[in-house]
Protein backbone atom coordinates (compact mmCIF):
# COMPACT_ATOMS: atom_id res chain seq x y z
CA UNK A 1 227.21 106.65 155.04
CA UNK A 2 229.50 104.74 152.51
CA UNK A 3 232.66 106.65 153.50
CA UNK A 4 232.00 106.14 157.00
CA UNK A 5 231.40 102.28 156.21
CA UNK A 6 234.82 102.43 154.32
CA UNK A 7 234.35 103.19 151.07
CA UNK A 8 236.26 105.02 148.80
CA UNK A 9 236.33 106.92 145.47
CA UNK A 10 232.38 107.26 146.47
CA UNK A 11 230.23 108.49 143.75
CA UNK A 12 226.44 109.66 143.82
CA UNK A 13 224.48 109.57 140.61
CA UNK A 14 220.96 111.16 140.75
CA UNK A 15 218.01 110.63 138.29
CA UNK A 16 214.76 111.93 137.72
CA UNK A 17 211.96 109.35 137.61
CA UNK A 18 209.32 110.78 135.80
CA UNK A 19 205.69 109.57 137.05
CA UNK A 20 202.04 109.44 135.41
CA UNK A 21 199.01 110.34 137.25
CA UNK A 22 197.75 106.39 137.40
CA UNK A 23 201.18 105.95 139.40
CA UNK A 24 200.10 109.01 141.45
CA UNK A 25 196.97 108.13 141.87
CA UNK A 26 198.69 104.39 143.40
CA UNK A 27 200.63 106.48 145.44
CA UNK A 28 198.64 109.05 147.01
CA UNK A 29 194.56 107.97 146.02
CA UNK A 30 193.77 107.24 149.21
CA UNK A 31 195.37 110.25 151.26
CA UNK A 32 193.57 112.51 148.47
CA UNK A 33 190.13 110.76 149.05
CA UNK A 34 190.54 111.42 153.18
CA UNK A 35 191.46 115.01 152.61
CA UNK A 36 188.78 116.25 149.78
CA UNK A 37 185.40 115.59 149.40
CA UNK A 38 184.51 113.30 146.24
CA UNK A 39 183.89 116.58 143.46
CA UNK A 40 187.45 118.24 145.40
CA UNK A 41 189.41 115.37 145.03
CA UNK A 42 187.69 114.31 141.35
CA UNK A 43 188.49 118.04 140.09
CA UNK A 44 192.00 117.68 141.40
CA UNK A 45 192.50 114.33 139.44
CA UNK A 46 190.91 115.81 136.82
CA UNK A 47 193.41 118.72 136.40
CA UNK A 48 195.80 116.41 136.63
CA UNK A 49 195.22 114.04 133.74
CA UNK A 50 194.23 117.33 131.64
CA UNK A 51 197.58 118.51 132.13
CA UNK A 52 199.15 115.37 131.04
CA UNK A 53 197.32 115.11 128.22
CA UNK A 54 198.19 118.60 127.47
CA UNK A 55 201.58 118.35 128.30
CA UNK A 56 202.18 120.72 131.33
CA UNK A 57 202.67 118.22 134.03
CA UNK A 58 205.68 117.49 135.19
CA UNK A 59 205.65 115.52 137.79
CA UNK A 60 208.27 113.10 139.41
CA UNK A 61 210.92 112.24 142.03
CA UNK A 62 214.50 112.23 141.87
CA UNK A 63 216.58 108.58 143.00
CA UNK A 64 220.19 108.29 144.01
CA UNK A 65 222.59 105.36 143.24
CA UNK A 66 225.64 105.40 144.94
CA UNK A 67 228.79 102.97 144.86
CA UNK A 68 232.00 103.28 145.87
CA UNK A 69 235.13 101.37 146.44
CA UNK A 70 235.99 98.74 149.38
């Protein structure tokens, strides 16, 4: 898209965003609560925030920035 706009000397940097399971729960709560019953979706929250506490979840999405010369 940037070249095609013109740009040169493009670059793309990505970066992971790490998340917590309060942001999750933000993000996807309600899709969670339409999909699972209330003890489904409270055991899957549940394993969730154990594994944070414990230190096995790794959860979170990877950004791009981009620039480039005009």
């Amino acid at each position: 898209m940037l070249v095609a706009a013109g740009l040169s000397d493009v670059r793309l940097e990505p970066t992971v965003v790490q998340n917590t399971v309060a942001f999750l729960r933000i993000l996807f709560g309600n899709r969670v609560a339409a999909l699972a019953d209330e003890a489904r979706a409270a055991a899957f929250w549940e394993e969730l925030e154990q594994g944070e506490r414990e230190g096995w979840l790794c959860s979170g999405g990877v950004c791009f920035a981009a620039v480039g010369i005009r």
